[in-house]
N, C-alpha and C. Protein backbone atom coordinates (compact mmCIF):
# COMPACT_ATOMS: atom_id res chain seq x y z
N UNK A 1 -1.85 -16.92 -25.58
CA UNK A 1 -2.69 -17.20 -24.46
C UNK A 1 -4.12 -17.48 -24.93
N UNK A 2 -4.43 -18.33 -26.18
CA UNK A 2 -5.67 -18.24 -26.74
C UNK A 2 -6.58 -19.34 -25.38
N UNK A 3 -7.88 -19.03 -25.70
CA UNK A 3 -8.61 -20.18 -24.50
C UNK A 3 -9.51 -21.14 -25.78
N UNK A 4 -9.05 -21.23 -26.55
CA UNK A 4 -9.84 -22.30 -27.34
C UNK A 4 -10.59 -23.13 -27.22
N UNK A 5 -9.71 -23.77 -26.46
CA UNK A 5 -9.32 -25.53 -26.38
C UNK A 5 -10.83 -25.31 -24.87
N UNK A 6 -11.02 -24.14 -24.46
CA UNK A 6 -11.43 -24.22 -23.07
C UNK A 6 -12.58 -23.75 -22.85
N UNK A 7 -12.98 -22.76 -24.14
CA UNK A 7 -13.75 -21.47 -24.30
C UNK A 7 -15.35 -22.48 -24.34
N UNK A 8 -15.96 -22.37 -23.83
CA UNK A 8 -17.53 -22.49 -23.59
C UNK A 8 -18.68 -21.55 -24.64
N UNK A 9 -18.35 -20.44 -24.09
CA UNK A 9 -19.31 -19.12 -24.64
C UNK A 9 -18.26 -17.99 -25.09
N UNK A 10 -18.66 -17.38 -26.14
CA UNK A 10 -18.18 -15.81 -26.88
C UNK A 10 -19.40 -15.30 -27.10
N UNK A 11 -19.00 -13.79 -26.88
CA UNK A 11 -19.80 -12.61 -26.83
C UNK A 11 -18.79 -11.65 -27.68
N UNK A 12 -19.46 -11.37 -29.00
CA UNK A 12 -18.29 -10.66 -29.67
C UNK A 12 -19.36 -9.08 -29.67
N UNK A 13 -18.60 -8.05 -29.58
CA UNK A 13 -19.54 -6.87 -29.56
C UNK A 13 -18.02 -5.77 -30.46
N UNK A 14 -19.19 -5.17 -31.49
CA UNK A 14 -17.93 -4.10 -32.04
C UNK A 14 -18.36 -2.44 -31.55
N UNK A 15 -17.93 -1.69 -31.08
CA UNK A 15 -18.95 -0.42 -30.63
C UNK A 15 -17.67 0.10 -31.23
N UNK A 16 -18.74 1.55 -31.78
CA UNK A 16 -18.24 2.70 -32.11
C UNK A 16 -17.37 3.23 -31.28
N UNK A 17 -16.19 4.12 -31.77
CA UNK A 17 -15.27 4.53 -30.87
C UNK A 17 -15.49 5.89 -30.56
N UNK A 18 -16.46 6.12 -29.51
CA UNK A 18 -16.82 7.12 -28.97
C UNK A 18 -17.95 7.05 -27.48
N UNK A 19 -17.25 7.63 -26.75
CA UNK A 19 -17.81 7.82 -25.30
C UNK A 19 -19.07 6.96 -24.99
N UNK A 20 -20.30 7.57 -26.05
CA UNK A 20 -21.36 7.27 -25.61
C UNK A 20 -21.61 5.63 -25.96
N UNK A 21 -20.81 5.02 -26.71
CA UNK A 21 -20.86 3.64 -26.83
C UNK A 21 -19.91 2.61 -26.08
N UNK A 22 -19.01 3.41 -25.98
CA UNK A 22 -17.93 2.25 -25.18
C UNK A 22 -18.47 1.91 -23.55
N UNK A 23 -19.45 2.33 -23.32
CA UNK A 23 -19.48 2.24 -21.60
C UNK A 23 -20.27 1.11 -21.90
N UNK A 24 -20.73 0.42 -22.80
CA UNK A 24 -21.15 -1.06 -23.62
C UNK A 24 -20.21 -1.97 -22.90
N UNK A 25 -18.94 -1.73 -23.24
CA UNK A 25 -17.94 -2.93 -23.12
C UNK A 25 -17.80 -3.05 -21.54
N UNK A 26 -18.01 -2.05 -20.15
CA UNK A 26 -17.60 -2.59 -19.15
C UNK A 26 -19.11 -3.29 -18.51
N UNK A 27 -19.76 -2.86 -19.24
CA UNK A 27 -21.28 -3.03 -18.40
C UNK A 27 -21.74 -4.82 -18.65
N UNK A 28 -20.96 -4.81 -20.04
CA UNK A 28 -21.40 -5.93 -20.74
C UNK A 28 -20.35 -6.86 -19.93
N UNK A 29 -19.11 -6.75 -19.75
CA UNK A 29 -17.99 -7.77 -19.01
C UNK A 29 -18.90 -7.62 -17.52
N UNK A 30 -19.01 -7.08 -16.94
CA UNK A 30 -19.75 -7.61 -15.81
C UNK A 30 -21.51 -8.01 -15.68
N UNK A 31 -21.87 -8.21 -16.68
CA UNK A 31 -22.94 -8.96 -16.82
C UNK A 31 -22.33 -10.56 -16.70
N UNK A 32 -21.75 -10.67 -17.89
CA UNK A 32 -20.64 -12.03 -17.83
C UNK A 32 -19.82 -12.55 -16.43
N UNK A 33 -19.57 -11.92 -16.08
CA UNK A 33 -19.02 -11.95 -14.82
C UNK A 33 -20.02 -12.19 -13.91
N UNK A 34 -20.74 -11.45 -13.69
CA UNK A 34 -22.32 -11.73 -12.69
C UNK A 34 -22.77 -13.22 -12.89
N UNK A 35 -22.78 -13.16 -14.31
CA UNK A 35 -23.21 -14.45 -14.50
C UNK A 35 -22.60 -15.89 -14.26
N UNK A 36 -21.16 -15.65 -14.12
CA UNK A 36 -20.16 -16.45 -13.43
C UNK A 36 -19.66 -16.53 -12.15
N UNK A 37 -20.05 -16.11 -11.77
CA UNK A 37 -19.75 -15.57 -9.92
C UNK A 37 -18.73 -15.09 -9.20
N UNK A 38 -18.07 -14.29 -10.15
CA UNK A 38 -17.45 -13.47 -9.50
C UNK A 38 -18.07 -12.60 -8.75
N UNK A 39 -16.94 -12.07 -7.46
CA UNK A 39 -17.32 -11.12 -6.36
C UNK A 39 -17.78 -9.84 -6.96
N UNK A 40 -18.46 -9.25 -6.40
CA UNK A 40 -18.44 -7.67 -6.57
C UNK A 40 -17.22 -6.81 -6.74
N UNK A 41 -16.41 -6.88 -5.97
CA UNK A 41 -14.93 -6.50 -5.83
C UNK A 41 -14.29 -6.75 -6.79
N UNK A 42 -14.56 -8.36 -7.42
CA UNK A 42 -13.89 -8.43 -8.72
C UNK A 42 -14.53 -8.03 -9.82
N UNK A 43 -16.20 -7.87 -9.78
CA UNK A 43 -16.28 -7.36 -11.16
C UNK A 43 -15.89 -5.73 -11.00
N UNK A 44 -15.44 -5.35 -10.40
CA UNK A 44 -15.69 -3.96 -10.22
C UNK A 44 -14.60 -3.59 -10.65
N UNK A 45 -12.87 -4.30 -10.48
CA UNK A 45 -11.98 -5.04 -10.65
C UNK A 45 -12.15 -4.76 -12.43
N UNK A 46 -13.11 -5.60 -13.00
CA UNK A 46 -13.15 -6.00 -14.23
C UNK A 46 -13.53 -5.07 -15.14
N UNK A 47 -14.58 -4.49 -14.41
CA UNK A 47 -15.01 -2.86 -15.39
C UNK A 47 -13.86 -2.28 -15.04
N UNK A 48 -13.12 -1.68 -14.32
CA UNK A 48 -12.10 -0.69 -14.07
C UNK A 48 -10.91 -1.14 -15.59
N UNK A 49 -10.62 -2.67 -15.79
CA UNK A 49 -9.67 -3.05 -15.99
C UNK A 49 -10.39 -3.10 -17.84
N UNK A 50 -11.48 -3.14 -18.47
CA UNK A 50 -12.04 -3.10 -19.64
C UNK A 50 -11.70 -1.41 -19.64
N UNK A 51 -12.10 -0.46 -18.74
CA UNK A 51 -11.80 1.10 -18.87
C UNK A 51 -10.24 1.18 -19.17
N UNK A 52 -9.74 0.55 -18.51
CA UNK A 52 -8.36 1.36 -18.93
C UNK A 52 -7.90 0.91 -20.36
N UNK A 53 -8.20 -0.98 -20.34
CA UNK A 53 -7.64 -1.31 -21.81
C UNK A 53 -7.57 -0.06 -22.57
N UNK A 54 -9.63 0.10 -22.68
CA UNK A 54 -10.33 1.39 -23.83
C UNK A 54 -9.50 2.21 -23.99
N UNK A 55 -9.39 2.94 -22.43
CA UNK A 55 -8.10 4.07 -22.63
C UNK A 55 -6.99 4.33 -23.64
N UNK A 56 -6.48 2.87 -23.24
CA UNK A 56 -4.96 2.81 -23.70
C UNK A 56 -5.17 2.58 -25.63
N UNK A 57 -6.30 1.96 -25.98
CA UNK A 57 -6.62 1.81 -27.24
C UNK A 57 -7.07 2.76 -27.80
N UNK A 58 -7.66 3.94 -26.89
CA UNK A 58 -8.39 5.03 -27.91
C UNK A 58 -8.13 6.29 -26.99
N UNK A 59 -6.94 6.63 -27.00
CA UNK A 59 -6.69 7.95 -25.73
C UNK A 59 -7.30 9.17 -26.51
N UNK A 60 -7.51 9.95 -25.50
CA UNK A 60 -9.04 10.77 -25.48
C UNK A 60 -7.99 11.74 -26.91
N UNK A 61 -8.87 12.74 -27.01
CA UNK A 61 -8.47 14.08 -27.72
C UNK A 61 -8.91 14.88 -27.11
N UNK A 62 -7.77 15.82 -26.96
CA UNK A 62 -7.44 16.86 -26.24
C UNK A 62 -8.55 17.95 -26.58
N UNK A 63 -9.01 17.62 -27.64
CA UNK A 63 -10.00 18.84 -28.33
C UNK A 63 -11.49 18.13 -27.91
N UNK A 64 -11.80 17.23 -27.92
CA UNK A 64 -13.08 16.45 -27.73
C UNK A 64 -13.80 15.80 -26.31
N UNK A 65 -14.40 15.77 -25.78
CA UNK A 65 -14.77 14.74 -25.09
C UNK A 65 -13.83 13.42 -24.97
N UNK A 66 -13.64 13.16 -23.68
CA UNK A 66 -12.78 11.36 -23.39
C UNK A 66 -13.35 10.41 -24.85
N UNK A 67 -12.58 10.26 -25.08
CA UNK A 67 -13.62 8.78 -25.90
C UNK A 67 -13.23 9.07 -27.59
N UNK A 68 -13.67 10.61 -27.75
CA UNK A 68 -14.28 10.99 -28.94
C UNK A 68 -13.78 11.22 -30.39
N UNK A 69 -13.77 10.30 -31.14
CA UNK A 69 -12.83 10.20 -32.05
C UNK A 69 -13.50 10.60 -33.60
N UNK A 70 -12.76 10.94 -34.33
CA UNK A 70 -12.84 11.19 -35.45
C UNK A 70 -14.48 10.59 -36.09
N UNK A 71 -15.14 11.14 -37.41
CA UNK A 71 -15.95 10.03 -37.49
C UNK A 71 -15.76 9.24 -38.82
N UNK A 72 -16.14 8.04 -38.67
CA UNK A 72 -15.29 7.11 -39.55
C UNK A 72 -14.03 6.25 -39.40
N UNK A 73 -13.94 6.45 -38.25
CA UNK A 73 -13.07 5.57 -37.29
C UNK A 73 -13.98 4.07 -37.54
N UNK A 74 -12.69 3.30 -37.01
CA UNK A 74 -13.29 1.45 -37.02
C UNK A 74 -13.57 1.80 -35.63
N UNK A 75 -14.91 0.40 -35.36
CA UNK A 75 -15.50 0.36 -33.99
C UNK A 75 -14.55 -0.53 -32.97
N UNK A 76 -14.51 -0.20 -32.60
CA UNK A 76 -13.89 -1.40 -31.02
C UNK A 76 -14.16 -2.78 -31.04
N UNK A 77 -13.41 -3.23 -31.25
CA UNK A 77 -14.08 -4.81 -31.30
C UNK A 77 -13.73 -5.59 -29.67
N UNK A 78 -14.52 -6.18 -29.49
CA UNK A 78 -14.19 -6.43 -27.80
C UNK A 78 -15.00 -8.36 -28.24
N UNK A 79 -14.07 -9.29 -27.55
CA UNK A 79 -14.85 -10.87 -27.64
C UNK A 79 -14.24 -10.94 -26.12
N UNK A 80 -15.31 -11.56 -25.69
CA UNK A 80 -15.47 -11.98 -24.55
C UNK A 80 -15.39 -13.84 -24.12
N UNK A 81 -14.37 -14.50 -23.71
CA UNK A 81 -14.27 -15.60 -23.92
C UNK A 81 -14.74 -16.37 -22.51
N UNK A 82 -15.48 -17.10 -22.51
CA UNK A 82 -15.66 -17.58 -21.16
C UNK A 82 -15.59 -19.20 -20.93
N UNK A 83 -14.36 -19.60 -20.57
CA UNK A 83 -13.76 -21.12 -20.30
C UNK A 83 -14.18 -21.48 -19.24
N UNK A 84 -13.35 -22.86 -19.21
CA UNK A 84 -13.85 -23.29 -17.84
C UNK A 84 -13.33 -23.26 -16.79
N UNK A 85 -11.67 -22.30 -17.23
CA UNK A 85 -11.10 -21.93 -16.18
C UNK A 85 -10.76 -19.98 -16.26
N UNK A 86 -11.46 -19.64 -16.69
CA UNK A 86 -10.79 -18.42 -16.95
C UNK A 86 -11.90 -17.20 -18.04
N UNK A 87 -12.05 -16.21 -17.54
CA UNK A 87 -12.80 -15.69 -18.62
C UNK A 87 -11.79 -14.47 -19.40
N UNK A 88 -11.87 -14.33 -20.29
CA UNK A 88 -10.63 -13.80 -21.53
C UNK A 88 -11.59 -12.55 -22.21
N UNK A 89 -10.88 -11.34 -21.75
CA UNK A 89 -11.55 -9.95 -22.49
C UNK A 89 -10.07 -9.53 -23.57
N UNK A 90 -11.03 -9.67 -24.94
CA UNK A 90 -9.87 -9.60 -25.90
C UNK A 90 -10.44 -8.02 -26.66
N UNK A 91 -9.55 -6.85 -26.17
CA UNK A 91 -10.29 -5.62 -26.91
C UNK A 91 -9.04 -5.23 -28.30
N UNK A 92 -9.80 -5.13 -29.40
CA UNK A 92 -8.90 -4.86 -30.50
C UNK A 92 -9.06 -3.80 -31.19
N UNK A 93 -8.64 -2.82 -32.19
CA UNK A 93 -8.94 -1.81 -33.01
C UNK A 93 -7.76 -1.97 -34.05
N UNK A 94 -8.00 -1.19 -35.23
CA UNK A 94 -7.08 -1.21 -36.52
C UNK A 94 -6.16 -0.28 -35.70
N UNK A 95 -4.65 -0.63 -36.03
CA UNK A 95 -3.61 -0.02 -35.48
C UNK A 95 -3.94 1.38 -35.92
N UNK A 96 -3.46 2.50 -34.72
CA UNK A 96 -3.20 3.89 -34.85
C UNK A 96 -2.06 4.47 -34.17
N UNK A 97 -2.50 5.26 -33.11
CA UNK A 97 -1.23 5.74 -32.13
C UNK A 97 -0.30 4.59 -31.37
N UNK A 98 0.63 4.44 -30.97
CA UNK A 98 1.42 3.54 -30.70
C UNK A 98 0.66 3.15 -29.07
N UNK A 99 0.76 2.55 -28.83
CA UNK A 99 0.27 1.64 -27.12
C UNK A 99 1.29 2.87 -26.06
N UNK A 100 0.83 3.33 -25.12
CA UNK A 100 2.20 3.67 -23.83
C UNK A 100 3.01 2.49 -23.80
N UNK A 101 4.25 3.36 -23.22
CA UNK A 101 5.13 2.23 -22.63
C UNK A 101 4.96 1.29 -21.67
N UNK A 102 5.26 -0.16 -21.68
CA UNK A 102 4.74 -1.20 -20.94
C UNK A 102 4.86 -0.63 -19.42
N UNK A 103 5.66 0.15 -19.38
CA UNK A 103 6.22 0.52 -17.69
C UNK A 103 5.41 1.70 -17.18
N UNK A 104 4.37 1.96 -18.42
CA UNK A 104 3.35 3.25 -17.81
C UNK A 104 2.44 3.31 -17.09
N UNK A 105 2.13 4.30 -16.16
CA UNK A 105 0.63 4.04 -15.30
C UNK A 105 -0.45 3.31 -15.83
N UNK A 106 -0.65 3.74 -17.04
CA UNK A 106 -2.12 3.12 -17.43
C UNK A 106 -1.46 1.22 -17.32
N UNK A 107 -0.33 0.60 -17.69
CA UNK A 107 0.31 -0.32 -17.86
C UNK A 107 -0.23 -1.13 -16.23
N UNK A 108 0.42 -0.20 -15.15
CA UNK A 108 0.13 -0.64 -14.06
C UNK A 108 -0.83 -0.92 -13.14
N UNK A 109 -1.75 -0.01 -13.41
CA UNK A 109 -2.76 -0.22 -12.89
C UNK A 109 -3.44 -1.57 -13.62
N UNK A 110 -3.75 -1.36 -14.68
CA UNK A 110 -4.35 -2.58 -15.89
C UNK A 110 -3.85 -3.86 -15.17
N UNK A 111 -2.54 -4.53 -15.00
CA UNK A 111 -1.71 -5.47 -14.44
C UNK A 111 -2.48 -5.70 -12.98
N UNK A 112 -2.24 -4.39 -12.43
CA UNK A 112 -2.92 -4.81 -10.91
C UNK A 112 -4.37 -5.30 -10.58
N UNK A 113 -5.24 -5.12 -11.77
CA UNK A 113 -6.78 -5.10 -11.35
C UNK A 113 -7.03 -6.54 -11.68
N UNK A 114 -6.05 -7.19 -12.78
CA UNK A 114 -6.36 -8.57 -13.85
C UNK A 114 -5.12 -9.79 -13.19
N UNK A 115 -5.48 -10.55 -13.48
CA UNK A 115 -5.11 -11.80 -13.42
C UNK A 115 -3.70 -12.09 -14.62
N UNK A 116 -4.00 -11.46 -15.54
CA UNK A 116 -2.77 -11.86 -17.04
C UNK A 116 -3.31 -10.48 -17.87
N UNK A 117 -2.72 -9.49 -18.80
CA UNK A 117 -2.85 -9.06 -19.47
C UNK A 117 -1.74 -8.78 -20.71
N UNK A 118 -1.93 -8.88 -21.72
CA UNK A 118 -0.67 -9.00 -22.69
C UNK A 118 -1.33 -8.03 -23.82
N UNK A 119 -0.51 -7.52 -24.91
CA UNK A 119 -0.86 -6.57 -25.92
C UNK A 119 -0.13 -7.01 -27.33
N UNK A 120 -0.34 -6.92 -28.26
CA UNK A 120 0.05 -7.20 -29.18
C UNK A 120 -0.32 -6.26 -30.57
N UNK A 121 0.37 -6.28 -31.39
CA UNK A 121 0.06 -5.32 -32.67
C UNK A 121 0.55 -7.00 -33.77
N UNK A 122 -0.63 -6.91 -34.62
CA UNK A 122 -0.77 -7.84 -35.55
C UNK A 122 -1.06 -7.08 -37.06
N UNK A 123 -0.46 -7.41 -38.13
CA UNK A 123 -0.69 -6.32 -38.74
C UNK A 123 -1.29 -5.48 -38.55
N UNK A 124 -2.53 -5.10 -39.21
CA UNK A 124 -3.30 -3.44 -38.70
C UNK A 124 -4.02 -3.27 -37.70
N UNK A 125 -3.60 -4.13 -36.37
CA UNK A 125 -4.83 -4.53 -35.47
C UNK A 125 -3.88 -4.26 -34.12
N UNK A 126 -4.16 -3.44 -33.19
CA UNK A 126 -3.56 -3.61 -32.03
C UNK A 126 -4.57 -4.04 -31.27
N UNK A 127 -4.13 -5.04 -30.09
CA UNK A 127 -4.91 -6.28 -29.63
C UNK A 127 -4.69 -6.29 -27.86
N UNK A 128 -5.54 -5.97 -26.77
CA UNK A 128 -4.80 -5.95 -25.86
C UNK A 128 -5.81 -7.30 -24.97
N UNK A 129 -5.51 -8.02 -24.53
CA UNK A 129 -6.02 -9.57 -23.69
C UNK A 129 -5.76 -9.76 -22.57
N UNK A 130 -7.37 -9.53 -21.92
CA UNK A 130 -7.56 -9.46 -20.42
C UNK A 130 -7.96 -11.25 -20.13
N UNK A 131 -7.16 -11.69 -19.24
CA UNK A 131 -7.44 -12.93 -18.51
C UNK A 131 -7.79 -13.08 -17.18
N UNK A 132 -8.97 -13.41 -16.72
CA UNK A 132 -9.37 -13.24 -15.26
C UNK A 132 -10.01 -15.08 -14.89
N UNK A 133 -8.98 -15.64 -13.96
CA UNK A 133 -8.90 -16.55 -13.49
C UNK A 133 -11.03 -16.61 -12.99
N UNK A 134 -12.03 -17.74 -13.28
CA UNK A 134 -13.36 -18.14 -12.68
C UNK A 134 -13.11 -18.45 -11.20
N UNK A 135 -14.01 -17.48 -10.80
CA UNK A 135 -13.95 -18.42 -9.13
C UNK A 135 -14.55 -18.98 -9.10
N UNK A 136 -14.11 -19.74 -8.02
CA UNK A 136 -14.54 -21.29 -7.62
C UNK A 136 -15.88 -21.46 -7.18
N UNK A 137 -16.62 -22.48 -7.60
CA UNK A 137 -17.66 -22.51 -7.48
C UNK A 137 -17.84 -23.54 -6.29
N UNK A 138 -19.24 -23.14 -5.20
CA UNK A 138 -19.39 -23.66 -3.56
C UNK A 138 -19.10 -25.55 -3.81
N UNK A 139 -19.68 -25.97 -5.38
CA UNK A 139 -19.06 -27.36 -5.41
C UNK A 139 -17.41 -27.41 -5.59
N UNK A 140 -16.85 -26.44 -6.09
CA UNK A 140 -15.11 -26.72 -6.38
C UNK A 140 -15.06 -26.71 -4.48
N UNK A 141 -15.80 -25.98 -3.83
CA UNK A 141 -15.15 -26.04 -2.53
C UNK A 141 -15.39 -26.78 -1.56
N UNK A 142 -16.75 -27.43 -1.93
CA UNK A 142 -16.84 -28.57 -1.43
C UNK A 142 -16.24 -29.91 -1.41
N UNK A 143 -15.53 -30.39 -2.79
CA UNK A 143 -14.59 -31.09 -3.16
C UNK A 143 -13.24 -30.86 -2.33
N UNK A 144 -12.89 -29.35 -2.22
CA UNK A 144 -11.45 -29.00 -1.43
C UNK A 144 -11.36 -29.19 -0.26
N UNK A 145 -12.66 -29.02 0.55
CA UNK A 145 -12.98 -29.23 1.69
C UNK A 145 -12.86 -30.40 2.47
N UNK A 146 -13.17 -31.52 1.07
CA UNK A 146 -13.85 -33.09 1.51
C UNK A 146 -12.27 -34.01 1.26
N UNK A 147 -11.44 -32.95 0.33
CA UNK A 147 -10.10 -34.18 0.12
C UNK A 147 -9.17 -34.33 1.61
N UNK A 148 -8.99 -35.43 1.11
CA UNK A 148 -7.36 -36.23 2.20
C UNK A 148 -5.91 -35.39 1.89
N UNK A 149 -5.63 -34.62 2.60
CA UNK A 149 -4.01 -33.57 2.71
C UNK A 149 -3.13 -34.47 2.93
């Protein structure tokens, strides 16, 4: 599902894997988003849906703070792709604990908030890719408005 061919702007950000840095990655997808015009509802939508990826990539420890991982851990790598149809949140880390099962809550909710989401493990890299369809802009709707049905 790469956006290559489509991609305009990247925003690549790597944050440390721990609490006080990851709240980087949802603040930063809805700046992007703001800046594209999505609704409120949907960026809100979009931070919820960057939180859970995190989740599912770095589940908390039971002994620590949410977030809080070892130190010397690799940072979070998060690229932010923004096409001309679609903006693409790609969050990655060096493989560790295995992903939940596709059929798990965190699975479902993630699915419900996004447009496309898919996961992948590439050699040492588990990779999970958020796709959120651009809304239409008042000229796309002016065009829809003005055509012959």
């Amino acid at each position: 599902m790469p956006v290559s061919d489509e991609r305009d702007d990247v925003l690549l950000l790597d944050v440390p894997s721990t609490g006080d840095y990851l709240s980087v990655l949802p603040t930063a997808t809805a700046a992007v988003a703001t800046r594209l015009g999505f609704s409120l509802d949907e960026i809100e939508d979009l931070r919820a849906a960057v939180n859970a990826a995190v989740a599912l990539l770095i589940p908390a420890d039971p002994g620590r703070r949410p977030f809080r991982r070892k130190s010397g851990d690799e940072p979070l790598k998060c690229r932010l792709e923004v096409g001309e149809e679609a903006l693409q949140i790609v969050l990655s880390r060096p493989k560790g604990e295995p992903l939940p099962d596709a059929g798990s809550y965190q699975w479902q909710v993630l699915r419900a908030l996004t447009d496309e989401v898919e996961a992948e493990v590439h050699d040492a890299t588990t990779t999970i890719r958020i796709r959120q369809r651009r809304p239409a802009t008042e000229a796309d709707a002016d065009t829809e408005r003005h055509q012959i049905h």
